[in-house]
N, C-alpha and C. Protein backbone atom coordinates (compact mmCIF):
# COMPACT_ATOMS: atom_id res chain seq x y z
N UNK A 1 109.81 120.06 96.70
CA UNK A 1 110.09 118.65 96.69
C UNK A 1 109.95 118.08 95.29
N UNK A 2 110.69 118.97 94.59
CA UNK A 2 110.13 118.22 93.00
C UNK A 2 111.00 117.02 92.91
N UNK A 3 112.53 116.62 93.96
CA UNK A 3 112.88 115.57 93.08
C UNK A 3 111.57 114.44 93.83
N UNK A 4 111.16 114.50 94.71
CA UNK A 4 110.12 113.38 95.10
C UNK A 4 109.50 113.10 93.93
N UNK A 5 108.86 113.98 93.67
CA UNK A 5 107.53 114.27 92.92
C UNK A 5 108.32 113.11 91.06
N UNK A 6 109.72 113.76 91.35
CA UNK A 6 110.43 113.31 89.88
C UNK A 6 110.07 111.60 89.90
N UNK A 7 111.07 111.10 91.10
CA UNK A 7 111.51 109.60 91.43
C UNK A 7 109.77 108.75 91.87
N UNK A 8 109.06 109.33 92.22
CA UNK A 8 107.75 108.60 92.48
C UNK A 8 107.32 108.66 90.80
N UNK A 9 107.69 109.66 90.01
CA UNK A 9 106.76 109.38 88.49
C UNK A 9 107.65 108.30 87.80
N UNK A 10 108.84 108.39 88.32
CA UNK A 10 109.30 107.56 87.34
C UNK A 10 109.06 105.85 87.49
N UNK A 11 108.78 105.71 89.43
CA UNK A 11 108.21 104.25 89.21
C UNK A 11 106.72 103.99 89.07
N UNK A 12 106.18 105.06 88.52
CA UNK A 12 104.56 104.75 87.81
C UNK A 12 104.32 104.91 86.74
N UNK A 13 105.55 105.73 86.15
CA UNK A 13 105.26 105.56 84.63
C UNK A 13 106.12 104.52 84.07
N UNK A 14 107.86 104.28 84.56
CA UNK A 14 108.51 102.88 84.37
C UNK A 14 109.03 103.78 83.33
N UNK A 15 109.45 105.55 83.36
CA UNK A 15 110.50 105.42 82.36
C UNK A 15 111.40 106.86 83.57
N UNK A 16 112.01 107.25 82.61
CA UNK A 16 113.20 108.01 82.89
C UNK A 16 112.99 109.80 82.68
N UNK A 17 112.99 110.41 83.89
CA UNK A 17 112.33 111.94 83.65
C UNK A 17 113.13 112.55 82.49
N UNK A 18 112.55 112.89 81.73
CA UNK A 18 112.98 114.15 80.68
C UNK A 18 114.53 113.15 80.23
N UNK A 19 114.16 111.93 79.27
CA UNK A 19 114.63 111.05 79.22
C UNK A 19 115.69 111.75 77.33
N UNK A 20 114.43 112.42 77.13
CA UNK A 20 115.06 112.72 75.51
C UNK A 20 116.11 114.09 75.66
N UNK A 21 116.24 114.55 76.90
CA UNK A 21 117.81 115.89 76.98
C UNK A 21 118.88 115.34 76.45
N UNK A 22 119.72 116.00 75.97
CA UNK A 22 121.15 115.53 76.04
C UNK A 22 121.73 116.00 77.39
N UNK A 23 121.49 117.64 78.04
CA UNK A 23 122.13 118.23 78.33
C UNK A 23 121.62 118.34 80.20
N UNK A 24 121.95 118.46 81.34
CA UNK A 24 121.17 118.70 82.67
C UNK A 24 120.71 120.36 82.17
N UNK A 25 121.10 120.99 81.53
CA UNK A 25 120.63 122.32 81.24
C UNK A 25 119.53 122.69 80.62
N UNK A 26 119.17 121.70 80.07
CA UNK A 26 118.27 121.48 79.08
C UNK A 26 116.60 120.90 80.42
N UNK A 27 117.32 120.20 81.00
CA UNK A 27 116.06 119.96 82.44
C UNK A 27 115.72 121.23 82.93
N UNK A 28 116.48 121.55 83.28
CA UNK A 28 116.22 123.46 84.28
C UNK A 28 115.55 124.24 83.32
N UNK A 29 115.91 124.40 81.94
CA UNK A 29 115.07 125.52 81.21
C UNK A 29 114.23 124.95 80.90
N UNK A 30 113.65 123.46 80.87
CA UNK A 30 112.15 123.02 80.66
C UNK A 30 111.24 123.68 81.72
N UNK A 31 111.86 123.05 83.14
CA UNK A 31 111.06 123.32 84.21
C UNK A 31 110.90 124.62 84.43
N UNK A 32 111.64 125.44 84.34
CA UNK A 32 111.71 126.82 84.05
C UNK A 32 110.31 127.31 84.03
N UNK A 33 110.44 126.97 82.12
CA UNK A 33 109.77 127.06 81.39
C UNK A 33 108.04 126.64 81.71
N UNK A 34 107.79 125.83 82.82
CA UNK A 34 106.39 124.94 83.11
C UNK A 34 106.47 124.03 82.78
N UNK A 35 107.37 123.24 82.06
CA UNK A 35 107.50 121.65 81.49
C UNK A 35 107.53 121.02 82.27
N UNK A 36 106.33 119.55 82.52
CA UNK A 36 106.64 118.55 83.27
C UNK A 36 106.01 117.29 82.45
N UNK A 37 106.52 116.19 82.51
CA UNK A 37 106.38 115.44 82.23
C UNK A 37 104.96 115.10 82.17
N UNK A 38 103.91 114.06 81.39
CA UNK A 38 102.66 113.86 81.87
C UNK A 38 102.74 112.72 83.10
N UNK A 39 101.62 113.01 83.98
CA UNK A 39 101.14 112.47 84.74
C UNK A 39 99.90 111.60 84.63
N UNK A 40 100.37 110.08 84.76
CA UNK A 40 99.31 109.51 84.99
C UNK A 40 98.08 109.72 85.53
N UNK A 41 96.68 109.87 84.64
CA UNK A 41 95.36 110.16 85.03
C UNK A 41 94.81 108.50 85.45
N UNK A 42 95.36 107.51 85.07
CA UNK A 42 94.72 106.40 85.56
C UNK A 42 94.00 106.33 87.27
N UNK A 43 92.78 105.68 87.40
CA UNK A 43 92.01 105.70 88.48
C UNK A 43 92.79 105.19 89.89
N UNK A 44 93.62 104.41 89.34
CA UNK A 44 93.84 103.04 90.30
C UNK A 44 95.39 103.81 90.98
N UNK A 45 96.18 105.16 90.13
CA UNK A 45 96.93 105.94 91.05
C UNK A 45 96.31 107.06 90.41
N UNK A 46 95.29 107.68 90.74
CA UNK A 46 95.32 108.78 90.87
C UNK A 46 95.54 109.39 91.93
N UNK A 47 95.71 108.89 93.43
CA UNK A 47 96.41 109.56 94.67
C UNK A 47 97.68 109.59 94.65
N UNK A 48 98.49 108.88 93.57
CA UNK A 48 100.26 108.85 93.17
C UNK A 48 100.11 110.37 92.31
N UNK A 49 99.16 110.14 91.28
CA UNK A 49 99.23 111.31 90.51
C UNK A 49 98.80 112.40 90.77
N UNK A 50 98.25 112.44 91.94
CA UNK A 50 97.97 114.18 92.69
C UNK A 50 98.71 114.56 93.49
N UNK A 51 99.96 113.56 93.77
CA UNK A 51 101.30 113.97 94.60
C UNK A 51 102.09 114.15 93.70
N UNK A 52 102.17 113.67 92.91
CA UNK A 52 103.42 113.92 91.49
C UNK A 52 103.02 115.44 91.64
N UNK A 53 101.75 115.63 91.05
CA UNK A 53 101.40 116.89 90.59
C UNK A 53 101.80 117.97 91.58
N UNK A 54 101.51 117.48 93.02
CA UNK A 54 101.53 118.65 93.77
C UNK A 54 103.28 119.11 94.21
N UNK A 55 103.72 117.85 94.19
CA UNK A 55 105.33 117.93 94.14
C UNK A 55 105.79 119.07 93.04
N UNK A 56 105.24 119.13 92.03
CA UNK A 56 105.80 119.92 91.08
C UNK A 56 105.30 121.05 90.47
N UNK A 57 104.39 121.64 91.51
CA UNK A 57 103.53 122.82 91.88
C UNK A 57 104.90 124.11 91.24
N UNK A 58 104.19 125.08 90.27
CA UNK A 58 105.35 125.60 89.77
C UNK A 58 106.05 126.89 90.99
N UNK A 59 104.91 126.78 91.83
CA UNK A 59 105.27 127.90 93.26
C UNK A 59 105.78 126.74 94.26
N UNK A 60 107.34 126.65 94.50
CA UNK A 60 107.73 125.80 95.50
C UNK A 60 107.55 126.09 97.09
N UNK A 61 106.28 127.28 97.66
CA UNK A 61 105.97 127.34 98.24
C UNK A 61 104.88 126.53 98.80
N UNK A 62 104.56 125.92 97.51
CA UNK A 62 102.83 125.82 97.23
C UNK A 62 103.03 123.88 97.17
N UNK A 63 104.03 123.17 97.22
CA UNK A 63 104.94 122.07 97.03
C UNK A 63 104.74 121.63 98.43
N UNK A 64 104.08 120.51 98.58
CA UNK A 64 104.00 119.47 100.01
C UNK A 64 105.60 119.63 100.44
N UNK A 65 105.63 119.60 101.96
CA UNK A 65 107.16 119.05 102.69
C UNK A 65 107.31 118.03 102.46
N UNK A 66 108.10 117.29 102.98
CA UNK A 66 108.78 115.95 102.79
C UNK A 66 108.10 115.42 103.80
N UNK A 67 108.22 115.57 104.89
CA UNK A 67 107.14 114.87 106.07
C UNK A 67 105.85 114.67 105.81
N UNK A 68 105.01 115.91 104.72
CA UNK A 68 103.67 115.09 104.29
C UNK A 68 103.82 114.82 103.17
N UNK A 69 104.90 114.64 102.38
CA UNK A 69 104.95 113.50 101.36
C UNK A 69 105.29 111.91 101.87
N UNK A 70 105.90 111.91 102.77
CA UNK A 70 106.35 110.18 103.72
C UNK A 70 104.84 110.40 104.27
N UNK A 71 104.27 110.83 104.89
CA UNK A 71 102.83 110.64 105.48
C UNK A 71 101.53 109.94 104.60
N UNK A 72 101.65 111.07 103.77
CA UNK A 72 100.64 110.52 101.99
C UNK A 72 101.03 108.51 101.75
N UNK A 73 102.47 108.75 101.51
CA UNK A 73 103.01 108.05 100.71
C UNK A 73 102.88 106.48 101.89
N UNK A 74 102.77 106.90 103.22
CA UNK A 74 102.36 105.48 103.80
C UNK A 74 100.96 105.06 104.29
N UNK A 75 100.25 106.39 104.46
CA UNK A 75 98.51 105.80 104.19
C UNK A 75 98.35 105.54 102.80
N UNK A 76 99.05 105.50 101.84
CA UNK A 76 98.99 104.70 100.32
C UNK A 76 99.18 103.45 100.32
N UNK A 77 100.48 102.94 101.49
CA UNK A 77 100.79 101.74 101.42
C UNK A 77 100.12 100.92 102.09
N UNK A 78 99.41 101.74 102.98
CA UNK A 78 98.24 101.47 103.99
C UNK A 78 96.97 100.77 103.24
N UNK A 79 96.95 101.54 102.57
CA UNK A 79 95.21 101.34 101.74
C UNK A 79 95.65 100.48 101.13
N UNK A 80 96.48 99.90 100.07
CA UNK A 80 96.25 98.83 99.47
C UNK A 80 96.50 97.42 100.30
């Protein structure tokens, strides 16, 4: 589920994933590679930022489903 993991960082960080590529080819051999963007350590999402993270677990076995990413993602909306 990395694009989750992509589109949830981009509305907590407020920019654009892997914004400096020219190329979509240039995305794949980052990630490839282990490249991910940083993740917000701030307190106040650090439960956004341990789903980013786990979304983009480099074993996509090891990567939450989509059903417990919508699950996470509405006891979040819950708690605040």
């Amino acid at each position: 589920m990395v694009c989750a993991g992509v589109i949830l960082w981009e509305m907590l960080v407020g920019e654009i994933y892997f914004s400096w590529v020219r190329f979509s080819w240039q995305i794949a051999d980052a990630v490839v590679e282990g490249h991910r963007p940083n993740v917000p350590k701030d307190e106040m999402y650090s439960d956004y930022s341990d789903l980013v993270a786990e979304c983009w677990h480099t074993s996509p076995t090891s990567r939450p489903p989509f059903e417990t990413i919508l699950k996470r993602l509405e006891k979040l909306k819950n708690d605040v």
